[in-house]
Protein backbone atom coordinates (compact mmCIF):
# COMPACT_ATOMS: atom_id res chain seq x y z
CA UNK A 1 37.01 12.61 32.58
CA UNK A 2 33.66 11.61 33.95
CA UNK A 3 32.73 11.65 37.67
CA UNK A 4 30.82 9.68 40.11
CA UNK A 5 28.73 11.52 43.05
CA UNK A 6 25.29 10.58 45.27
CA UNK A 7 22.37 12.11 45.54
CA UNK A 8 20.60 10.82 48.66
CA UNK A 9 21.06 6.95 48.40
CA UNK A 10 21.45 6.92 44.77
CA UNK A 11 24.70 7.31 43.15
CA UNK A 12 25.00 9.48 39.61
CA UNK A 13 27.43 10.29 36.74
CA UNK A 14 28.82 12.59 34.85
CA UNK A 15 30.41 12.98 31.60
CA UNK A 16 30.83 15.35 29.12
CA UNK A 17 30.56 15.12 25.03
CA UNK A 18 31.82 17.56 23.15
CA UNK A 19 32.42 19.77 26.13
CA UNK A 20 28.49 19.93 27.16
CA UNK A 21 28.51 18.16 30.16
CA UNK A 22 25.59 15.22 31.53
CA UNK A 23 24.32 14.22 34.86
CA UNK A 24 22.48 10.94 34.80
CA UNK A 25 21.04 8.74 37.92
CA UNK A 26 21.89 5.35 37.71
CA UNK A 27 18.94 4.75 40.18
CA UNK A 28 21.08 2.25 42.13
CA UNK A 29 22.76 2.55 45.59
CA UNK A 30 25.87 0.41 44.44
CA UNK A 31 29.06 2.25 43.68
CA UNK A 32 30.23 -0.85 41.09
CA UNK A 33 26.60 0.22 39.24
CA UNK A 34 27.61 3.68 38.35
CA UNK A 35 31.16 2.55 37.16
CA UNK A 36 29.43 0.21 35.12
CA UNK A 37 27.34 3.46 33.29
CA UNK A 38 30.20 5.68 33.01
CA UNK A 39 32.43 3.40 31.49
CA UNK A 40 29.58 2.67 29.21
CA UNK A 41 28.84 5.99 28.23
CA UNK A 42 32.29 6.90 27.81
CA UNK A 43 33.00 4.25 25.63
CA UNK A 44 29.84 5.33 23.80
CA UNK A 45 31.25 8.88 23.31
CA UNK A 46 34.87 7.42 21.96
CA UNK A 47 33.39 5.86 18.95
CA UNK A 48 31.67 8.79 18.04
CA UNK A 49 28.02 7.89 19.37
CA UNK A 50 25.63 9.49 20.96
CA UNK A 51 25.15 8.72 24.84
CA UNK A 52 21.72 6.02 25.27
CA UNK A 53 20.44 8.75 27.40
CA UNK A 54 19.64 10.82 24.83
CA UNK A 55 17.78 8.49 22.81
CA UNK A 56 15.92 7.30 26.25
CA UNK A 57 14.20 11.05 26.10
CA UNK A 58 12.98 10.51 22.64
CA UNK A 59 8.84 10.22 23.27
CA UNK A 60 6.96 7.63 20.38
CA UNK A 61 4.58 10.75 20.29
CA UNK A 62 7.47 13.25 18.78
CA UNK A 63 8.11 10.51 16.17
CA UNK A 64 4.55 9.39 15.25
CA UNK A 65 3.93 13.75 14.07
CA UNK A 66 7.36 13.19 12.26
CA UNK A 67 5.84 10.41 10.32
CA UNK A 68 2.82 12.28 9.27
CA UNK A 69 4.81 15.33 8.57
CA UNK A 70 7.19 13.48 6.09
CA UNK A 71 3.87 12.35 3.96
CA UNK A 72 1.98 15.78 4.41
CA UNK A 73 5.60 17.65 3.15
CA UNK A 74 5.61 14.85 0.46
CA UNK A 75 2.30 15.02 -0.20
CA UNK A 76 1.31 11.34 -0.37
CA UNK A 77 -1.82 10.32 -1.30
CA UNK A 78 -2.00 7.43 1.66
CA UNK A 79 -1.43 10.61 4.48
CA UNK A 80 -5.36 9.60 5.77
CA UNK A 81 -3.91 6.00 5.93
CA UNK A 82 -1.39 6.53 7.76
CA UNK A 83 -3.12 8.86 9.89
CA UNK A 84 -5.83 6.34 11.39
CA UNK A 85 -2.75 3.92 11.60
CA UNK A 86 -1.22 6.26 14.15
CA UNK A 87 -4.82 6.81 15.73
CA UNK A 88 -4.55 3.07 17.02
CA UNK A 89 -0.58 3.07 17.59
CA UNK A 90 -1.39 6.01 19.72
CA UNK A 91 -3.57 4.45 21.68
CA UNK A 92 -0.82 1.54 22.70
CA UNK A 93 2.18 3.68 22.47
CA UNK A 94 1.13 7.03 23.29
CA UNK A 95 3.43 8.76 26.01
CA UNK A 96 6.04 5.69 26.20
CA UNK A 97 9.91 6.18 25.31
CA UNK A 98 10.88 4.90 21.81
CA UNK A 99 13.44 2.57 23.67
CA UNK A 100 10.47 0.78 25.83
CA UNK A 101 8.53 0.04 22.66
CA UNK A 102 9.83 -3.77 22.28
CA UNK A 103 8.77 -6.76 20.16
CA UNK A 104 6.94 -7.88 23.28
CA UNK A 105 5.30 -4.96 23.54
CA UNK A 106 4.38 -5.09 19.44
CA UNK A 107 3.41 -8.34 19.96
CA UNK A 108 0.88 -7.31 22.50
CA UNK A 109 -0.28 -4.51 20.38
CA UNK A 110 -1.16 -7.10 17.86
CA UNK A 111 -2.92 -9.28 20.56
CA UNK A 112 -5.36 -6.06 21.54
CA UNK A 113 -5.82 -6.07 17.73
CA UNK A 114 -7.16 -9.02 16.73
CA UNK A 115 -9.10 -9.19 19.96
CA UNK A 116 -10.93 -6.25 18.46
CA UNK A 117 -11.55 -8.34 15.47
CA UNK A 118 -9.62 -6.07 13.21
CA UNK A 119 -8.27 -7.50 9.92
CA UNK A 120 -5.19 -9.12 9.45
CA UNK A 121 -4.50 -6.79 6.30
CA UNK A 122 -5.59 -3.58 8.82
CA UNK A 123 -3.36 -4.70 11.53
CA UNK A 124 -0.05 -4.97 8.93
CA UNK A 125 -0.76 -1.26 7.37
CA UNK A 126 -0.16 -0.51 11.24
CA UNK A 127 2.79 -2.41 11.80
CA UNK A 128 4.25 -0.87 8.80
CA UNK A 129 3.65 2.26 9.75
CA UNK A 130 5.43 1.51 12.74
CA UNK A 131 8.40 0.39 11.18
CA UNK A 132 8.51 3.83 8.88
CA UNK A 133 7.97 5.50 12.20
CA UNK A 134 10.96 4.15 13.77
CA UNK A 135 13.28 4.01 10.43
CA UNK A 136 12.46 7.56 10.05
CA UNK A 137 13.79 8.64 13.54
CA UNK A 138 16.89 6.76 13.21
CA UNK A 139 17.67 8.74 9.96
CA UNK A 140 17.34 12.05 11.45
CA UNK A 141 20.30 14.47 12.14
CA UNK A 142 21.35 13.92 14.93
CA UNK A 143 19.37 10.49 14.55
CA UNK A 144 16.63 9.99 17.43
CA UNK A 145 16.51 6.27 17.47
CA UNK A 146 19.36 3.94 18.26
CA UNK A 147 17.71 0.38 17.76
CA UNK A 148 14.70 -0.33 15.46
CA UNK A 149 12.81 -3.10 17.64
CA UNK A 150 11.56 -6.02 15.40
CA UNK A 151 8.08 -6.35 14.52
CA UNK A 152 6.37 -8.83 13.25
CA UNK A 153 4.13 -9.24 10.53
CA UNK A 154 0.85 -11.59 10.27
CA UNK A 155 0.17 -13.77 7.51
CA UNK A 156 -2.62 -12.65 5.46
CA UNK A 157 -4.84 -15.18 4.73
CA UNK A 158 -7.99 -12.96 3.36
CA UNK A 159 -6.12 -11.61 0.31
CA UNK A 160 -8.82 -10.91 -2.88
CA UNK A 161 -7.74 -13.40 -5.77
CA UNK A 162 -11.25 -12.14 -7.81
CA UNK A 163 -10.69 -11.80 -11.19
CA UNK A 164 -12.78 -11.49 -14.59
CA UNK A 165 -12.78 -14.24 -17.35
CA UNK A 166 -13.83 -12.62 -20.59
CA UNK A 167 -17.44 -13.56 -20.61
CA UNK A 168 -17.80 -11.82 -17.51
CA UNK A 169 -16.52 -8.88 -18.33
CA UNK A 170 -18.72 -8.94 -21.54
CA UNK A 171 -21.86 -9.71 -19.24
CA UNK A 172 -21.26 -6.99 -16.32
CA UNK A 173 -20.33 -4.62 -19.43
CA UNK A 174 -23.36 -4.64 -21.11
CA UNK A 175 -25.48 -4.72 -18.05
CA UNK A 176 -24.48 -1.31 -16.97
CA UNK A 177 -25.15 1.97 -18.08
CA UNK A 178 -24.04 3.60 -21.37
CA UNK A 179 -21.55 6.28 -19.76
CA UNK A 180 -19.78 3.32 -17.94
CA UNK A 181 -18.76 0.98 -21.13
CA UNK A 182 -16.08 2.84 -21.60
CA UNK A 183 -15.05 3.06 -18.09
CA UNK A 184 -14.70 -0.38 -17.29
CA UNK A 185 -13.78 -1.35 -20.62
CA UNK A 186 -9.95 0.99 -20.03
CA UNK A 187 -9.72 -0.49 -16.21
CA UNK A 188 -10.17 -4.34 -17.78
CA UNK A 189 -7.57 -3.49 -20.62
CA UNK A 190 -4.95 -1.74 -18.49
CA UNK A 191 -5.78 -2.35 -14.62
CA UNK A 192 -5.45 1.44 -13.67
CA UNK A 193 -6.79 1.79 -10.20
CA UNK A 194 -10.42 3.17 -9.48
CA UNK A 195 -9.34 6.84 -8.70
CA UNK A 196 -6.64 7.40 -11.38
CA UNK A 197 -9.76 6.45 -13.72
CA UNK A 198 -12.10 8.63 -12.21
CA UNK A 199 -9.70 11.44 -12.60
CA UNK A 200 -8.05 11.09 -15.60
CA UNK A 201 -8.26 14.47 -17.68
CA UNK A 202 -8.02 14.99 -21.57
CA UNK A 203 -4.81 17.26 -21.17
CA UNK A 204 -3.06 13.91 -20.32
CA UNK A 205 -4.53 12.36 -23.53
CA UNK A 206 -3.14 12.81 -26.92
CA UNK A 207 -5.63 11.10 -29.20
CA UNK A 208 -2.77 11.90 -32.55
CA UNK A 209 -0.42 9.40 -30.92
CA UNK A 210 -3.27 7.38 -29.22
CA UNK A 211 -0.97 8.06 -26.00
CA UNK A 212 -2.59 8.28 -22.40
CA UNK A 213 -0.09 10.03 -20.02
CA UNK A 214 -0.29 9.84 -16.10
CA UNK A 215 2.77 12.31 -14.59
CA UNK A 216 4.99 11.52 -11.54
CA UNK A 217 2.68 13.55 -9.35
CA UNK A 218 -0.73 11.78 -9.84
CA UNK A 219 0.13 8.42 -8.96
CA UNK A 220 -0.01 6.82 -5.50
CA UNK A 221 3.95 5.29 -6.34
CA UNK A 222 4.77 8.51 -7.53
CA UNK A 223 6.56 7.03 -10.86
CA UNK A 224 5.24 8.10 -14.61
CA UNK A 225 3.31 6.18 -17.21
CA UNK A 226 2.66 6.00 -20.55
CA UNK A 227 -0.05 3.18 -21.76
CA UNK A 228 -0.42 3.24 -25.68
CA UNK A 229 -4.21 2.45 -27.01
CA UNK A 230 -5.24 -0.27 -28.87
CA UNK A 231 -8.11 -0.27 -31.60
CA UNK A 232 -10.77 -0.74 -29.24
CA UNK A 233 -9.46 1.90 -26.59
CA UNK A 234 -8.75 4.23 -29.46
CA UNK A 235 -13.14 4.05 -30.31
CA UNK A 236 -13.63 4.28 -26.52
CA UNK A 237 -11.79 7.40 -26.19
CA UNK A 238 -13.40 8.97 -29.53
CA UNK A 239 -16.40 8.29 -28.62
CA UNK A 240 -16.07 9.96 -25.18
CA UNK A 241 -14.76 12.88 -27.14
CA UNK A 242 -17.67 12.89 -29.40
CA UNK A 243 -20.17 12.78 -26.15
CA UNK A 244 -18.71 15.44 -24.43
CA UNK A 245 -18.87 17.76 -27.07
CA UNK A 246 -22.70 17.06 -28.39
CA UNK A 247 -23.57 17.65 -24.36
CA UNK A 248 -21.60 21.32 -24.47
CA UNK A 249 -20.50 20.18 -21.40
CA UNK A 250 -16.99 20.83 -21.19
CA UNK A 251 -15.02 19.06 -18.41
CA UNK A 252 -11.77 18.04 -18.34
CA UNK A 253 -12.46 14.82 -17.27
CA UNK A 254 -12.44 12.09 -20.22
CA UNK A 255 -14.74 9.84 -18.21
CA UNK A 256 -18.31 11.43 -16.97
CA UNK A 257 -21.16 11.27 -15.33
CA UNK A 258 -24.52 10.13 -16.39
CA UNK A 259 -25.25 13.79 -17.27
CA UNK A 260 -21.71 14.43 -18.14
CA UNK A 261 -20.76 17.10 -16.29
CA UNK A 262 -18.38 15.96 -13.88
CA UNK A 263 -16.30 13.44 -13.30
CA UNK A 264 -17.54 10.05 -12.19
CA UNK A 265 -17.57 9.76 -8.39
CA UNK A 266 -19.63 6.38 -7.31
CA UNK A 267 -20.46 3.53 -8.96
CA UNK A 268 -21.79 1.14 -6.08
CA UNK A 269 -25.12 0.96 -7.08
CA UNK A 270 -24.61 0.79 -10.53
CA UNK A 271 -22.31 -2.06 -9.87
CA UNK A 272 -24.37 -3.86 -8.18
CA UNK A 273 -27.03 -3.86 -10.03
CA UNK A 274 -24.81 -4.84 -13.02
CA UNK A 275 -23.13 -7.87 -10.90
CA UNK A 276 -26.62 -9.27 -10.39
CA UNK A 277 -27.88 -8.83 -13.87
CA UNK A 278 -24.56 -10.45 -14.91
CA UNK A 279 -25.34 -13.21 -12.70
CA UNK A 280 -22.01 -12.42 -10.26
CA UNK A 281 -23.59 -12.76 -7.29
CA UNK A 282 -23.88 -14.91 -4.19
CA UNK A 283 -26.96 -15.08 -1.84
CA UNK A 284 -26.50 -13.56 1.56
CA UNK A 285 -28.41 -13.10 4.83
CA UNK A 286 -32.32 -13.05 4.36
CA UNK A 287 -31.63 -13.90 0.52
CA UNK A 288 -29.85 -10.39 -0.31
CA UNK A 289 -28.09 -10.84 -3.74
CA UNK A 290 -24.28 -9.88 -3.12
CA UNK A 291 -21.97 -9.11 -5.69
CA UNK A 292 -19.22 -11.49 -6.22
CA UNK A 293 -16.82 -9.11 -8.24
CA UNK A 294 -15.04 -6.15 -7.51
CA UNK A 295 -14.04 -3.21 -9.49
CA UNK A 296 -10.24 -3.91 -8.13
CA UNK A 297 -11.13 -7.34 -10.08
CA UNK A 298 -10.29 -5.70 -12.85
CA UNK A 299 -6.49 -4.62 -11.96
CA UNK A 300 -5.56 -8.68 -10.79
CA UNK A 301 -7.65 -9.03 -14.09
CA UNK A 302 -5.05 -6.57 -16.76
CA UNK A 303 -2.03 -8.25 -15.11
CA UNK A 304 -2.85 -11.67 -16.08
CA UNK A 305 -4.59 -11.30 -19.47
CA UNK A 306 -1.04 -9.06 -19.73
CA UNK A 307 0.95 -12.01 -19.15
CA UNK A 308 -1.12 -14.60 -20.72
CA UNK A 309 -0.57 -12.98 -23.57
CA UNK A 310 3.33 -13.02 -23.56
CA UNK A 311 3.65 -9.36 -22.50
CA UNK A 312 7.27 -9.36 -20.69
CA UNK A 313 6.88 -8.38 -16.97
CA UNK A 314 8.06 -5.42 -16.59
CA UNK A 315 6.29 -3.69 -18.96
CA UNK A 316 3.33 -5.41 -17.54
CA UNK A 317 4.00 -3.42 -14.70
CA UNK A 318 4.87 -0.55 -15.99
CA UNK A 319 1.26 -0.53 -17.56
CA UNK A 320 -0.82 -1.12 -14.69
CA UNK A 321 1.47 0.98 -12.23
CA UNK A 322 3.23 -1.61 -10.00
CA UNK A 323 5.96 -0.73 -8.57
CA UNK A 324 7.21 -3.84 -6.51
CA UNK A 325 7.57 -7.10 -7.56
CA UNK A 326 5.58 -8.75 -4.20
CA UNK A 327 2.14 -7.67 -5.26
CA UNK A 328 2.46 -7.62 -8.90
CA UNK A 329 2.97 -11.88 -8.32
CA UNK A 330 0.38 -11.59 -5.57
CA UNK A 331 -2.01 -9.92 -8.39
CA UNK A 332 -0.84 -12.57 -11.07
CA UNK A 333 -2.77 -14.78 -10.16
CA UNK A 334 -3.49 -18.28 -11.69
CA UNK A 335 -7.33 -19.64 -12.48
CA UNK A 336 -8.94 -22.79 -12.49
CA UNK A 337 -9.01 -22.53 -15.93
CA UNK A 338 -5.42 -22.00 -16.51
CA UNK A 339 -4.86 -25.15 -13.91
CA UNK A 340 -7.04 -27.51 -16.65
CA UNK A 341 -5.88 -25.81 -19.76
CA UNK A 342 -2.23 -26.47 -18.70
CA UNK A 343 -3.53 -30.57 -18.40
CA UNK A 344 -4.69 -30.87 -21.55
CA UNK A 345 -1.57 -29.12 -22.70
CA UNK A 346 0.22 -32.07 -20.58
CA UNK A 347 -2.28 -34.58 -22.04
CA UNK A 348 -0.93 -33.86 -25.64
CA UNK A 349 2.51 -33.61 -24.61
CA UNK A 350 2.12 -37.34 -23.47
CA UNK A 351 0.12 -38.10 -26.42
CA UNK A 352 3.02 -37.10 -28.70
CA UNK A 353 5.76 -39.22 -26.57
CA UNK A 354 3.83 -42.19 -27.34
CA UNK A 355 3.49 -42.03 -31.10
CA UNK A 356 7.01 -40.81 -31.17
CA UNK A 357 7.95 -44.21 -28.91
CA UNK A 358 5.63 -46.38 -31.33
């Protein structure tokens, strides 16, 4: 049985769980107060739980370096991410109890954010983080957190819908280098990201099978894929083959540098120089040509052609390396091209109803 007992003014409890006994203040001076608490925390240990006092010690510090452990144990290739996520939660949360971090509190967080003119996209990869940080603790043995707070997301309204229609892809292609053709020829054809491009070796390459492997461990969702090559991935891959060994430079990377002796690491200025050659470019301040494509372009640009061309959805995304349906839709995107080709699709559709009605 628990107990009731002052200290000074202030009246405190006692209970026991499991035989280990607690003292807690109620930090009131009424009597009816600390029956209140005890009952409460009794009833709290009859179902099994563990007393609210115990999660009101729990510091948003001890679970923030949980969070970062799980990805460094796990070894995920967002860790930096999620590191400069915490950076700024740390600076709002930093030294408060998990149980005083509320929605209003979030919601403030967010307000500091945007007053520091931080992006909308930015200020989610935060709030996610905050919600791992908080779903992790309450799946710990014994579990740290009681209540996950809500938090709120904010719309994105400055989401990338760039994509390539054929002709630019032709144009940008030619306009760079030699030792790039192939390059951005694979990312248009199979929307690969940037790095699992730059790093791709031959030992995941069987040119016999015309099979291009990436393994559970080098991709940022952690799941397999196998991408079979077509014709005119089949010559780009030869040919690489070919280059690297007239240069007797032997890498294991299938994509190299201009001398070929290392991977490829940058391609900005390149890039750029192709966009405005291509003609993809705006003008900015003082009359500075900016490019108006992005080599990420090229991974909304895969999924469509993909799916223009009847290819079912899933494998679509087993292809390119999606692994949730949200932004595999959000990189399907539609053009205004596919907006007037489906009118004059409509326009014959009428057509034929009124020959069929003559």
């Amino acid at each position: 049985m628990g107990s009731i007992y002052k200290r000074g003014e202030i009246y405190w409890i006692k209970y026991y769980r499991y035989g280990k006994p607690y003292m807690e203040t109620t930090k009131s001076e009424k009597e009816a107060d600390a029956k209140r608490l005890l009952k409460k925390r009794e009833g709290e240990i009859a179902q099994g739980k563990i007393p609210s006092i115990y999660y009101d010690k729990v510091r948003f510090d001890e679970l923030a370096e949980e969070f970062l452990a799980e990805y460094r144990i796990n070894e995920r290739k967002s860790l930096q991410r999620a590191e400069i996520s915490v950076t700024h939660l740390k600076d709002a949360f930093s030294g408060l109890r998990a149980t005083e971090i509320t929605t209003p509190c979030i919601q403030a967080y967010i307000e500091t954010r945007i007053a520091e003119r931080a992006a909308r996209a930015t200020i989610n990869r935060e709030l996610a983080a905050l919600k791992r940080i908080f779903s992790l603790g309450g799946r710990q043995t014994p579990p740290k957190v009681d209540k996950i707070p809500f938090v709120p997301m904010l719309k994105e309204n400055n989401i990338r819908k760039g994509f390539f229609e054929h002709s630019d892809f032709i144009a940008i292609r030619d306009a760079l280098p030699d030792y790039l053709k192939g390059f951005v020829t694979f990312a248009y054809k199979v929307g690969w990201r940037l790095s699992e491009i730059m790093t791709l070796t031959w030992s995941q390459v069987d040119l016999n099978q015309g099979i291009v492997r990436l393994e559970v461990c080098e991709t940022k969702n952690r799941e397999g894929r196998t991408v079979y090559l077509d014709e005119e991935l089949m010559r780009v891959f030869v040919a690489q083959a070919e280059r690297r060994m007239k240069s007797g430079n032997i890498t294991p990377f299938v994509f190299t540098n201009r001398q070929g002796k290392d991977r490829i690491r940058h391609l900005r200025d390149s890039w750029a120089q192709a966009c405005r050659s291509a003609g993809l470019f705006h003008f900015g301040e003082e009359g500075k040509k900016i490019p108006t494509r992005l080599f990420h372009d090229f991974r909304r640009t895969a999924v469509r052609n993909m799916i223009r061309a009847g290819i079912p959805e899933r494998v679509a995304m087993e292809i390119s390396g999606h692994r949730t349906r949200a932004v595999f839709d959000r990189y399907n995107i539609t053009s205004e091209k596919d907006l007037s080709e489906a009118m004059v699709k409509r326009a014959a559709y009428e057509a034929g109803l009124m020959g069929v009605s003559k």
